[in-house]
Protein backbone atom coordinates (compact mmCIF):
# COMPACT_ATOMS: atom_id res chain seq x y z
CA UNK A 1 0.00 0.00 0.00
CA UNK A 2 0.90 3.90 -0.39
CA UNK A 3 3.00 4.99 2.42
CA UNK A 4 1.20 6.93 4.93
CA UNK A 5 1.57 11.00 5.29
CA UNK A 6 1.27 12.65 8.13
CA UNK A 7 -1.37 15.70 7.95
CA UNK A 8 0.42 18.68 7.41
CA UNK A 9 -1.72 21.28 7.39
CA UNK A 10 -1.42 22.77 10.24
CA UNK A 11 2.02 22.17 10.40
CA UNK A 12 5.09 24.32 10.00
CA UNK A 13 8.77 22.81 10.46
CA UNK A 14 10.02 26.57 11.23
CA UNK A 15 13.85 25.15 12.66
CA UNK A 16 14.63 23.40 8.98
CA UNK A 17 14.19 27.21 7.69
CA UNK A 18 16.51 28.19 9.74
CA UNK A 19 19.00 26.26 9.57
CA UNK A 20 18.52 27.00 5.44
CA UNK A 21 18.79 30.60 6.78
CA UNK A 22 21.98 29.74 8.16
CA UNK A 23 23.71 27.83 5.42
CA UNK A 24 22.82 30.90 3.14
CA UNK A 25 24.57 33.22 5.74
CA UNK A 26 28.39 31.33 5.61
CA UNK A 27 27.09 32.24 1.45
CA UNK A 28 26.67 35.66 2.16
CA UNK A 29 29.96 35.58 4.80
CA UNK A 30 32.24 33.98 2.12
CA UNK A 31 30.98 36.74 -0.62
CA UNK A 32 31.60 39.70 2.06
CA UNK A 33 35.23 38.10 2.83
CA UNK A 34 36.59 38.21 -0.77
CA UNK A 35 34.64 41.50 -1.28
CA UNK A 36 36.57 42.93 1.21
CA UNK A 37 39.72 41.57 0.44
CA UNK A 38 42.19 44.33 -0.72
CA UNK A 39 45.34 42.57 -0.82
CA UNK A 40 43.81 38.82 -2.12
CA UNK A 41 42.02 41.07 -5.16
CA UNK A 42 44.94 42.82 -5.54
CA UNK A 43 47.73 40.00 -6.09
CA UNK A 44 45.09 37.99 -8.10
CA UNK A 45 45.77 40.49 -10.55
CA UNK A 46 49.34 40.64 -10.45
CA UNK A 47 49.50 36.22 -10.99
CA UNK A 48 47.05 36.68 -14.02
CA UNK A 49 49.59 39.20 -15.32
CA UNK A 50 52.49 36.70 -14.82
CA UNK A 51 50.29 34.34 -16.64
CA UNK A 52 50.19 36.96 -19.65
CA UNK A 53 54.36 37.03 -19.81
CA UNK A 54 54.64 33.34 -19.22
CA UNK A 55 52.24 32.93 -22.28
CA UNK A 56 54.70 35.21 -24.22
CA UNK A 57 57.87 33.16 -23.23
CA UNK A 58 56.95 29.36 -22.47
CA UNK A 59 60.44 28.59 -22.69
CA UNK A 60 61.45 30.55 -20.03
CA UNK A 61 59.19 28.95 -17.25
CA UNK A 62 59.48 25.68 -18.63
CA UNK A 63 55.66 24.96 -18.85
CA UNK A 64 54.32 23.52 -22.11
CA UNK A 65 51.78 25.72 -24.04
CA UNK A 66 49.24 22.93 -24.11
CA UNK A 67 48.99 23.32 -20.61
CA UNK A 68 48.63 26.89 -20.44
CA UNK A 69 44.86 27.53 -22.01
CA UNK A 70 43.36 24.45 -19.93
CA UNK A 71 44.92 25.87 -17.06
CA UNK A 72 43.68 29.84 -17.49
CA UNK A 73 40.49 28.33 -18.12
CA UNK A 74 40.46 26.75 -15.08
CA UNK A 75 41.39 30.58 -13.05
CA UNK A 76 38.53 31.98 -15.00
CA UNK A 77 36.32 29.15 -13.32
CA UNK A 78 37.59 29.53 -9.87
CA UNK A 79 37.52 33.72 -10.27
CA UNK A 80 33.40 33.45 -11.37
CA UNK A 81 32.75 31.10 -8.65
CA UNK A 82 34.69 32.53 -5.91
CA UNK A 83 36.28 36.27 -6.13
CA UNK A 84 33.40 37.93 -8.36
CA UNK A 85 30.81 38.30 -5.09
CA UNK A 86 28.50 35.73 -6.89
CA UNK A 87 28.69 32.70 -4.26
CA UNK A 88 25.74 33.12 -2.95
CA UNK A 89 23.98 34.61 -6.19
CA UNK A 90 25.02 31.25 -8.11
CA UNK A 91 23.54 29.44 -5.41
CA UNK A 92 20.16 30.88 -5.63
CA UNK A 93 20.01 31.08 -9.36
CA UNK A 94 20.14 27.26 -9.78
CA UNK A 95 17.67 24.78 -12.18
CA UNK A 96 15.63 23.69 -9.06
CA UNK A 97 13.19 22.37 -11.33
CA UNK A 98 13.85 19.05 -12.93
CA UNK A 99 10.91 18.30 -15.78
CA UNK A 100 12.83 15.12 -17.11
CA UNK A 101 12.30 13.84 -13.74
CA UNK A 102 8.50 15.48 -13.22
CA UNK A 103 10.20 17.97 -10.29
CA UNK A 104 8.77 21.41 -10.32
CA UNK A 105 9.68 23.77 -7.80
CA UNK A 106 8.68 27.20 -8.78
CA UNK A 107 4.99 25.73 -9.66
CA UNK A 108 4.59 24.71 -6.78
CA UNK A 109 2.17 27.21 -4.69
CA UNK A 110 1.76 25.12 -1.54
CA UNK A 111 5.73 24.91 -1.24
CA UNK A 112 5.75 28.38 -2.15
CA UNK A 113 3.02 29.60 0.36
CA UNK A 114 4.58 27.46 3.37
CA UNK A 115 7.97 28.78 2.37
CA UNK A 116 6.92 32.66 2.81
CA UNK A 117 4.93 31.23 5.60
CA UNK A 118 8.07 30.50 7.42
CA UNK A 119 10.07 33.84 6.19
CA UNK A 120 7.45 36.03 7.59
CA UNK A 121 7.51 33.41 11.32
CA UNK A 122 11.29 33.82 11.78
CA UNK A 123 11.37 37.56 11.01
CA UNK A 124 8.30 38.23 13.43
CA UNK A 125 10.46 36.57 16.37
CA UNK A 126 13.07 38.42 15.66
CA UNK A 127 12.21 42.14 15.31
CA UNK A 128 10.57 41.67 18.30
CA UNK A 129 14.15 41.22 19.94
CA UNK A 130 16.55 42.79 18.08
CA UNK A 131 18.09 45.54 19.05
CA UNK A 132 16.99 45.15 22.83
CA UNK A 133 18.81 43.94 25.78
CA UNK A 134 17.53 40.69 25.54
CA UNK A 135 18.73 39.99 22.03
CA UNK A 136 21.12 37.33 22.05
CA UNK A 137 21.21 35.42 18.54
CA UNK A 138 18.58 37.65 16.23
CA UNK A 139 21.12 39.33 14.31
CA UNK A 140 22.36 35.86 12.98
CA UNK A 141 18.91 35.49 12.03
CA UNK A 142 17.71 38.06 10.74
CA UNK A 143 20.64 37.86 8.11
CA UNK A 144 19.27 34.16 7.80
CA UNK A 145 15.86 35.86 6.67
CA UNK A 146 17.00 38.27 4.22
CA UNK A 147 18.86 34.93 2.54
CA UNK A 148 15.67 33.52 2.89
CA UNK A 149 14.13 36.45 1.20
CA UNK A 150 16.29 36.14 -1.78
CA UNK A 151 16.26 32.12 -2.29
CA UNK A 152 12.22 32.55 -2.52
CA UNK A 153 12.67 35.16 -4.70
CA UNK A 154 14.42 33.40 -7.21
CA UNK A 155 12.36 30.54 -7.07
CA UNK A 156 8.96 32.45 -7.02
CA UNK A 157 9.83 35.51 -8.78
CA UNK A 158 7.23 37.19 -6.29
CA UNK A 159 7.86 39.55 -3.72
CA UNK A 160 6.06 40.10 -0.54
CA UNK A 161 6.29 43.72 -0.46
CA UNK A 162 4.92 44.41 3.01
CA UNK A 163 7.65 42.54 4.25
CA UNK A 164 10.49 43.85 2.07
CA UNK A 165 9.65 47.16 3.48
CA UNK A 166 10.16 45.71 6.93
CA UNK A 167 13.05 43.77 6.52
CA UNK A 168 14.41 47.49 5.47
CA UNK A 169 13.01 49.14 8.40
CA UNK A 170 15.26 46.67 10.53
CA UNK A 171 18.11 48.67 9.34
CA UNK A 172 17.02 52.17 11.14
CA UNK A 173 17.45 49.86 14.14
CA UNK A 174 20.64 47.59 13.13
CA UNK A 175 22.57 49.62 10.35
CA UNK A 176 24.63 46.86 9.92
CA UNK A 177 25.63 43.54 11.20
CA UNK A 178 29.12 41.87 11.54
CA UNK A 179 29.38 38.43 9.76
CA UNK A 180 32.83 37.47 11.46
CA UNK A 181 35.53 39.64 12.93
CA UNK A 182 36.13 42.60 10.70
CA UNK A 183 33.80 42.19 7.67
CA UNK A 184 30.67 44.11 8.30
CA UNK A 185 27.03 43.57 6.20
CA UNK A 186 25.03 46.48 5.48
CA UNK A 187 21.55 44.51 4.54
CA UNK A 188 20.15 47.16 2.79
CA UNK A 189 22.74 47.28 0.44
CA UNK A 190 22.00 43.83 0.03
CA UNK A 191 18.62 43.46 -0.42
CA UNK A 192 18.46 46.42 -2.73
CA UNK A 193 21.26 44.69 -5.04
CA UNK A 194 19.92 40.83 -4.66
CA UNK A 195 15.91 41.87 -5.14
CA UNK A 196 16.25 44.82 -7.86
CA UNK A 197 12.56 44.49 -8.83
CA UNK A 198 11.51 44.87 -5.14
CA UNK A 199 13.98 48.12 -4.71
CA UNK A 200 12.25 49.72 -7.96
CA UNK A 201 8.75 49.48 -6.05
CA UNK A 202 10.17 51.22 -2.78
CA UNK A 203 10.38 54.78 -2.51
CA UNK A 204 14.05 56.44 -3.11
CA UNK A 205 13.63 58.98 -0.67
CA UNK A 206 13.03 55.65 1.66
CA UNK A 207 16.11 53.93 1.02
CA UNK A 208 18.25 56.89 1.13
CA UNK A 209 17.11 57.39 4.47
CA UNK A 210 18.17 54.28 5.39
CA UNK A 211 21.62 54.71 3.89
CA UNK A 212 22.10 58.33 5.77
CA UNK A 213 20.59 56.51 8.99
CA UNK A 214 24.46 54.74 9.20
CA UNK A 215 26.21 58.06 9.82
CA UNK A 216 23.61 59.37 12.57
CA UNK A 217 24.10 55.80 13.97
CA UNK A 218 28.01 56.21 14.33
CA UNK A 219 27.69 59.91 15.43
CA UNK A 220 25.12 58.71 18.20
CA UNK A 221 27.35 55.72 19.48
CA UNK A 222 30.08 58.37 19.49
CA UNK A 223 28.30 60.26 22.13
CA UNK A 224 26.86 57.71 24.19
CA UNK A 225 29.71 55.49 24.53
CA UNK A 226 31.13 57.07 27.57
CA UNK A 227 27.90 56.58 28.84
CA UNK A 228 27.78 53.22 27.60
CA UNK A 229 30.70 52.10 29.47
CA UNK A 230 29.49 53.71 32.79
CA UNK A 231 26.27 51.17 32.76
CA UNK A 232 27.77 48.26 31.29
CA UNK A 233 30.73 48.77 33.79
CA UNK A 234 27.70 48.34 37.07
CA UNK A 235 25.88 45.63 35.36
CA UNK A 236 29.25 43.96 34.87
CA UNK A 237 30.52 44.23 38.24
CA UNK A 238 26.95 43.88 40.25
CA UNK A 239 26.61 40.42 37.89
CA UNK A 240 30.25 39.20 38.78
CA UNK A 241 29.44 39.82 42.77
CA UNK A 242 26.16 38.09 42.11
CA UNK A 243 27.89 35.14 40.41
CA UNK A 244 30.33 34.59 42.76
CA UNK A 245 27.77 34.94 45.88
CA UNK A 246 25.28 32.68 43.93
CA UNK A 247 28.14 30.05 43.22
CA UNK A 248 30.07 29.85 46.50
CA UNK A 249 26.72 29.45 48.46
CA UNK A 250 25.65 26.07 50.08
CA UNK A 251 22.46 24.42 48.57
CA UNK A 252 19.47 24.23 51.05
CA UNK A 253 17.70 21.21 50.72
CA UNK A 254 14.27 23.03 50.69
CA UNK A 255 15.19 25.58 48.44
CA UNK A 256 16.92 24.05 45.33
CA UNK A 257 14.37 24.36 42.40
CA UNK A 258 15.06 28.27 43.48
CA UNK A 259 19.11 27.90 43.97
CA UNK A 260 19.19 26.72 39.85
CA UNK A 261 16.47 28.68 38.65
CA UNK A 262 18.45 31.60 40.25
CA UNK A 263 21.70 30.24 38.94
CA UNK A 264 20.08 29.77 35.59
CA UNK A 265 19.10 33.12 35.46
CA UNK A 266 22.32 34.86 36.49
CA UNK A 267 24.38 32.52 33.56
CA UNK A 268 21.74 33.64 31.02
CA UNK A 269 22.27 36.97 32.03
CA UNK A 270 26.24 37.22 31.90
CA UNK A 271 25.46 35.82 28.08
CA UNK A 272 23.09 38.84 27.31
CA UNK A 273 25.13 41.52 28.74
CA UNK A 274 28.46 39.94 26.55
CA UNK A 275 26.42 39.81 23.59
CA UNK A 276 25.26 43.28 24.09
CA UNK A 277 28.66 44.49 24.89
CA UNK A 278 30.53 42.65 22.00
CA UNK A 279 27.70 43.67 20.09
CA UNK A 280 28.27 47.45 20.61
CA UNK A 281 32.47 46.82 20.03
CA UNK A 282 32.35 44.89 16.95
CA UNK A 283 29.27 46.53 15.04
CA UNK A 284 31.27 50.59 16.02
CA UNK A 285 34.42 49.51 15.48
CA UNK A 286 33.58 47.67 11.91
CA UNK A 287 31.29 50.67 10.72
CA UNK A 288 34.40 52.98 11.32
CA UNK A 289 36.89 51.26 9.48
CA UNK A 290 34.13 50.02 6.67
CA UNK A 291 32.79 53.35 6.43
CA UNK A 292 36.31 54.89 6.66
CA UNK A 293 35.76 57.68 8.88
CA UNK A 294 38.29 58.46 11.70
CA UNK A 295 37.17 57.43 15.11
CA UNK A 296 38.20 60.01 18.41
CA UNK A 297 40.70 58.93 21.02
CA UNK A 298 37.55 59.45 23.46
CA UNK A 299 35.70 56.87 21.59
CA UNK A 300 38.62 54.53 21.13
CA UNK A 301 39.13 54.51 25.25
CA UNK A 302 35.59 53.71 25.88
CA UNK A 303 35.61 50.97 22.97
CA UNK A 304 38.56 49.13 24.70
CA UNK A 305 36.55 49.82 28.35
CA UNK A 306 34.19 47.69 26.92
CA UNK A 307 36.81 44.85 25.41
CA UNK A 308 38.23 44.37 29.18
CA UNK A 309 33.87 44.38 30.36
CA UNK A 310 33.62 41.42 28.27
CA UNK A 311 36.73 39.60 29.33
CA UNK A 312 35.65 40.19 32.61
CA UNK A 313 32.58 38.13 32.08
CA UNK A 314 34.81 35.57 30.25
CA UNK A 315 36.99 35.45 33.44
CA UNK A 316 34.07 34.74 35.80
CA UNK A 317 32.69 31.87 33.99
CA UNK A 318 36.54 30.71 33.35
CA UNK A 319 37.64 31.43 37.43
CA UNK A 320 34.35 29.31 38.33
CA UNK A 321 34.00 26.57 35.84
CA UNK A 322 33.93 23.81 38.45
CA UNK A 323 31.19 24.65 40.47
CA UNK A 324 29.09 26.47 36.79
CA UNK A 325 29.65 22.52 35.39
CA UNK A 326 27.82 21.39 38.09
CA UNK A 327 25.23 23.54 38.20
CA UNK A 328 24.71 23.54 34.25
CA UNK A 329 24.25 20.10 34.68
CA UNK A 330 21.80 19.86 37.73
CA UNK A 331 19.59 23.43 35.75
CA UNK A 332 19.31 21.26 32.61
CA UNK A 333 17.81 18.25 34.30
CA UNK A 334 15.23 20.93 36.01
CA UNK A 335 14.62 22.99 32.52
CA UNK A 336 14.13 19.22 31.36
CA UNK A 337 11.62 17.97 33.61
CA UNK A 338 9.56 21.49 33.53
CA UNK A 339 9.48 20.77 29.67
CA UNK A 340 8.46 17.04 30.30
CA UNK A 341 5.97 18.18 32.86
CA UNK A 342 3.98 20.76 30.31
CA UNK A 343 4.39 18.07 28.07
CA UNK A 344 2.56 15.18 30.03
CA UNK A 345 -0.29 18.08 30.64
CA UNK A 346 -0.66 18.14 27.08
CA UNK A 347 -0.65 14.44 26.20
CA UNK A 348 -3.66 13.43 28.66
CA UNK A 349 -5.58 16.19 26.99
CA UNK A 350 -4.84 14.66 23.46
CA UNK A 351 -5.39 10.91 25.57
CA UNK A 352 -8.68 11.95 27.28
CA UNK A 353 -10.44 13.68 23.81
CA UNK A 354 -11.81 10.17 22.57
CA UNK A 355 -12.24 10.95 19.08
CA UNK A 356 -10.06 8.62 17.24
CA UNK A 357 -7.87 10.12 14.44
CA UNK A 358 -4.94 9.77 12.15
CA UNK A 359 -4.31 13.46 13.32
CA UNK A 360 -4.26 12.49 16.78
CA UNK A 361 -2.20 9.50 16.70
CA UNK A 362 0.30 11.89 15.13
CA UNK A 363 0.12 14.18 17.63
CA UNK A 364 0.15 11.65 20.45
CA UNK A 365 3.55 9.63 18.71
CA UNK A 366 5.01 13.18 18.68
CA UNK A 367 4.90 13.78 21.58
CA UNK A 368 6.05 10.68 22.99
CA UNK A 369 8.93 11.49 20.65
CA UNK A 370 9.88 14.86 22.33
CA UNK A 371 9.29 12.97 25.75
CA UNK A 372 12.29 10.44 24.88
CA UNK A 373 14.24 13.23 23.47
CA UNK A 374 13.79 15.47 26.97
CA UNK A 375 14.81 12.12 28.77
CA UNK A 376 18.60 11.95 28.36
CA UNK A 377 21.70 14.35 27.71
CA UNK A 378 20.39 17.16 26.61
CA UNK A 379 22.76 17.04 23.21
CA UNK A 380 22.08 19.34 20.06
CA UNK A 381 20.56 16.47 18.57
CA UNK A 382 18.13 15.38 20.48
CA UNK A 383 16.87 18.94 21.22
CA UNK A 384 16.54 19.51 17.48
CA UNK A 385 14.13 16.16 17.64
CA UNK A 386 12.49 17.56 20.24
CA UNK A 387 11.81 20.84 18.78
CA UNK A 388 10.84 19.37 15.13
CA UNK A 389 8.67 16.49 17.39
CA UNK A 390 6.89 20.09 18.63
CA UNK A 391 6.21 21.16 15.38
CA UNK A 392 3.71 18.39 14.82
CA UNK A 393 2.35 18.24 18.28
CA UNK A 394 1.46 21.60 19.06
CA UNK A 395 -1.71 20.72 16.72
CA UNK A 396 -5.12 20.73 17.79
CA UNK A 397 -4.72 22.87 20.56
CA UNK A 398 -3.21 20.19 22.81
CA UNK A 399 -1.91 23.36 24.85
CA UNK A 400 -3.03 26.39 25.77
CA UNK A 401 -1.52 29.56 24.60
CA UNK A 402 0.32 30.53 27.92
CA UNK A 403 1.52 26.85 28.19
CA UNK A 404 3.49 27.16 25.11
CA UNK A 405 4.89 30.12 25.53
CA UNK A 406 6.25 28.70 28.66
CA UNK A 407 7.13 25.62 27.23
CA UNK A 408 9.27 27.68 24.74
CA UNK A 409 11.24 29.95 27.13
CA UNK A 410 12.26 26.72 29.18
CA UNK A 411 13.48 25.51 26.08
CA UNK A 412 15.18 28.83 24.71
CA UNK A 413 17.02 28.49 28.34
CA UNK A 414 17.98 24.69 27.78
CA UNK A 415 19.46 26.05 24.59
CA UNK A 416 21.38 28.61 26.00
CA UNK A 417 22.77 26.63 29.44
CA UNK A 418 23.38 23.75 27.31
CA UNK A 419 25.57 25.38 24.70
CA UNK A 420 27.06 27.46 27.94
CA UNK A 421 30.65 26.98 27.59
CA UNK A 422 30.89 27.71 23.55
CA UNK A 423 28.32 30.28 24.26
CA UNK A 424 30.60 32.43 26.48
CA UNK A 425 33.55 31.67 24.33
CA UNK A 426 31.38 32.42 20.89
CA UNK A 427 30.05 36.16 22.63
CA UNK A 428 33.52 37.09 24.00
CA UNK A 429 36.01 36.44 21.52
CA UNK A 430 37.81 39.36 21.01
CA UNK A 431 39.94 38.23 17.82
CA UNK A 432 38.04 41.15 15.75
CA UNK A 433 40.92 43.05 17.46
CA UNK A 434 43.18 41.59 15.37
CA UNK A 435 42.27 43.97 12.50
CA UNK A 436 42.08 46.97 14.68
CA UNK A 437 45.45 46.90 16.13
CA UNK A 438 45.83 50.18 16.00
CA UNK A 439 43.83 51.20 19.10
CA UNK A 440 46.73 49.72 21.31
CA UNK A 441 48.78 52.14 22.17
CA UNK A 442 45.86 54.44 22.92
CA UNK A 443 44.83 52.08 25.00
CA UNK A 444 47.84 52.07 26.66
CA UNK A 445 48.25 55.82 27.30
CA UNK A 446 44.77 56.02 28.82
CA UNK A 447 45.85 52.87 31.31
CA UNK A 448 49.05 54.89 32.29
CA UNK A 449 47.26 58.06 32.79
CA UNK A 450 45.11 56.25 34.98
CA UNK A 451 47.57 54.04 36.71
CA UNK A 452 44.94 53.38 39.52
CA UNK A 453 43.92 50.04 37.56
CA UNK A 454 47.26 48.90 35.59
CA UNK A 455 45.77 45.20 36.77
CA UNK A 456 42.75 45.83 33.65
CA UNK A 457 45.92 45.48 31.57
CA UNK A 458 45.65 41.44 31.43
CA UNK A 459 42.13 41.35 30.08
CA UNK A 460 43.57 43.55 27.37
CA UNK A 461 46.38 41.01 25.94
CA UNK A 462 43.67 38.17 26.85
CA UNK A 463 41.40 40.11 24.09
CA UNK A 464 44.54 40.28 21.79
CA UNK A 465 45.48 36.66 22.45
CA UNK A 466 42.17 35.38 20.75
CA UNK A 467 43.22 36.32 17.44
CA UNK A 468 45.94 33.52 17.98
CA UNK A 469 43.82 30.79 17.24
CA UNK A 470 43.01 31.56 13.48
CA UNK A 471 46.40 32.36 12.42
CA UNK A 472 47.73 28.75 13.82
CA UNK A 473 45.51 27.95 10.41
CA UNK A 474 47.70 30.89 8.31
CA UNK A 475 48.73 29.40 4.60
CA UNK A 476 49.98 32.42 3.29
CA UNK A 477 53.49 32.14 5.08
CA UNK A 478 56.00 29.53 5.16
CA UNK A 479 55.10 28.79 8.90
CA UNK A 480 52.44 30.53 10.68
CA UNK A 481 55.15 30.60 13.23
CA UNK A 482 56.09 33.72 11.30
CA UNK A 483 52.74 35.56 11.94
CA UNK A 484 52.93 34.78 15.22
CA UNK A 485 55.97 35.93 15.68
CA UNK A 486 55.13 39.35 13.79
CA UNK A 487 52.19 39.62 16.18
CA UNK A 488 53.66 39.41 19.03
CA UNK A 489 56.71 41.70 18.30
CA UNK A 490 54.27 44.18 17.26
CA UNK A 491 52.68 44.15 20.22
CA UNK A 492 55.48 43.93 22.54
CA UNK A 493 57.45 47.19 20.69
CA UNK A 494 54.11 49.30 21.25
CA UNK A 495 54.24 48.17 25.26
CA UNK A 496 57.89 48.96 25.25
CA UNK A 497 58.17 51.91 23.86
CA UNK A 498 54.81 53.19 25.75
CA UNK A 499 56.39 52.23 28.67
CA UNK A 500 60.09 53.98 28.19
CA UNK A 501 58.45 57.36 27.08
CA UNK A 502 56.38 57.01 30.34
CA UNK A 503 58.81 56.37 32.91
CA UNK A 504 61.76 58.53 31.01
CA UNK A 505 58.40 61.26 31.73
CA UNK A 506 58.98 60.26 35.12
CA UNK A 507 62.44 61.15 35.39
């Protein structure tokens, strides 16, 4: 007989579009990498000369001319795929239909309908957050959408124009958004170029605005920084003496569903306040050197305030680990049995409604499903099961409105205290700082004119040192001993000779 299909009407697998969303975003990263890249552009040129001189004296290089043609070919290839910007573009532009083998994607309303469906689901959770103090990964996704946005456009060729306008409007709020340490994405600029025929509907006066809205952005972080920095500094410090009362206390028997709730709470909120503060570093910084526009040794100071803020929270997870294992371990079995519990509520309902079904048996078997995913290590895996198990058995109003929403903050925090540890490393990694070297040795005047806290110094070269990582990977050198090596005698001379014009001051 015909395999049976579950009834999908009313169902919408939401976490498979993002996770599109997210494969289109490394699309979008790679494109903004080799746009940005002076110096790769730069000596591309230069070998495709040699080429030309080669190709007037073969004998010279010893290559045979046979070779040679196959072989520029084969540069003209990797240049179209790779250094033209088009990554992503070729991606999107592909024969998804298939009529030899009766596949047709772009007739096909229903996909197209639950595809924009989806689009317009992600974006409405997260404008809600983004830009606000509890925004922790919306930025990701709202590049995620606008890849979205495009994909569906080149399979539909139709444009949603409501929501064009207010995947625009995001930009007033988040001029731009930083893909990975120093390359910055304005999404305007990129939805205007990837959906021309969308663009020519808007109004120019519209998108100009948006454009202009970049510079008022920088000159209003320029003035609140300062201020910035004051706040962050006594959220920072009240949430490190909060972490280390919260973590050094003895567990009362009577009082432990509080004692990791509480615990719970204070991790997620060290995450927030590093996203928020990396958030403001990376995203001023980037604009500035994108946009090229000089930034003032005020605003430099306060920047690098902010880079020892976040290694501060770094440090407190980092000084506590022991005793945060622990309790990440005892708050997930909690978050897991609050989840199970709304569950079971749910799955008597479906049990006690005694019309029989195929729609309720799926229900039922999904959410038996999430059950046995919630009963074990809470791995990435088997909360992805639970949350497409979810998908299916939110259906028939199994649970009330204010049961779900709880359901899905308990499982937002199991997210978040599960993925702790790469968490705190992913929100304060500094290596951005790499490619903004230069604020060093203004940083360093403003720590010897205020020699009261010379110990903020180490959080400093910790933020430098996480630029260390990537160029152990370095292919460009003989040895990436040799960047290394660079780095850190680049460094070092700045400190030195900081330090000898201070104390020869002193003299």
């Amino acid at each position: 007989g015909a395999a049976k299909i579950i009834e999908s009407s009313g169902v919408h697998f939401q976490v498979l579009y993002e996770h599109l969303g997210e494969l289109l975003v490394v699309l979008i990263t790679l494109d903004e990498i080799m746009e940005n890249h002076c110096t790769l552009k730069d000596h591309w040129k230069m070998y495709k000369r040699l080429l030309k001189s080669v190709h007037h004296n073969p004998g010279k290089f010893s290559i045979p001319e046979e070779k040679l043609k196959p072989f520029e070919k084969l540069l003209l290839k990797l240049e179209g795929q790779l250094l033209d910007g088009m990554i992503l573009q070729a991606c999107v532009e592909q024969r998804f239909d298939d009529p030899a083998k009766g596949v047709a994607v772009s007739k096909n309303s229903a996909f197209a309908e639950e595809f924009a469906f989806n689009i317009r689901s992600i974006f409405t959770n997260v404008e809600s957050k983004i830009g606000e103090p509890s925004e922790v990964d919306q930025r990701d996704k709202y590049a995620g959408v606008c890849g979205l946005f495009v994909l569906h456009f080149h399979i539909f060729r139709s444009v949603d124009k409501k929501l064009y306008k207010s995947l625009l409007d995001v930009c007033k709020k988040v001029p731009a958004v930083t893909l990975i340490a120093n390359i910055i994405w304005f999404p305007d600029t990129f939805l205007t170029a990837k959906v021309p025929a969308a663009a020519k509907l808007m109004d120019k006066k519209n998108l100009q605005a948006i454009k202009a809205q970049r510079d008022t952005y920088l000159q209003q972080r320029a003035q609140t920084l300062t201020k910035d920095v004051q706040s962050y500094y006594v959220f920072v410090t009240s949430w490190m003496m909060k972490m280390e009362s919260i973590l050094s206390k003895e567990h009362k028997h009577d009082k432990l569903a509080e004692d990791h709730n509480s615990r719970c709470n204070v991790f997620v909120q060290g995450i927030l306040y590093a996203y928020s503060i990396g958030t403001i570093i990376k995203t001023t910084m980037n604009m500035y050197m994108s946009m090229q526009r000089p930034m003032t040794k005020t605003s430099v100071k306060a920047l690098c305030r902010l880079v020892e803020l976040l290694k501060a929270v770094e440090h407190t997870f980092h000084r506590r680990s022991m005793v945060v294992a622990d309790s990440v371990s005892l708050i997930t079995l909690q978050l897991q049995s609050q989840a199970l519990n709304a569950i079971s509520t749910a799955k008597k309902r479906v049990i006690s409604d005694k019309k029989y079904s195929e729609q309720r048996l799926d229900v039922l078997s999904s959410l038996v499903l999430a059950e046995n995913a919630l009963s074990g290590p809470s791995t990435k895996e088997r909360r992805l099961v639970v949350s497409l198990a979810l998908c299916v058995g939110t259906q028939l109003k199994t649970f009330k409105d204010e049961e779900l929403l709880l359901l899905q903050i308990v499982l937002k925090k199991l997210d978040l205290i599960s993925e702790l540890s790469e968490r705190v490393r992913l929100q304060c990694d500094c290596s951005f700082l790499y490619w903004h070297r230069a604020v060093f040795p203004i940083y360093l005047d403003d720590v010897y004119d205020n020699a009261v806290d010379a110990a903020r110094i180490h959080y400093m070269f910790s933020a430098l040192r996480d630029g260390v990582p990537c160029m152990l990977h370095a292919k460009h050198l003989e040895s990436c001993d040799q960047l290394l090596q660079c780095f850190d005698k680049e460094i070092m001379d700045v400190f030195n000779e900081v330090s000898n014009v201070r104390s020869s001051m002193r003299l």
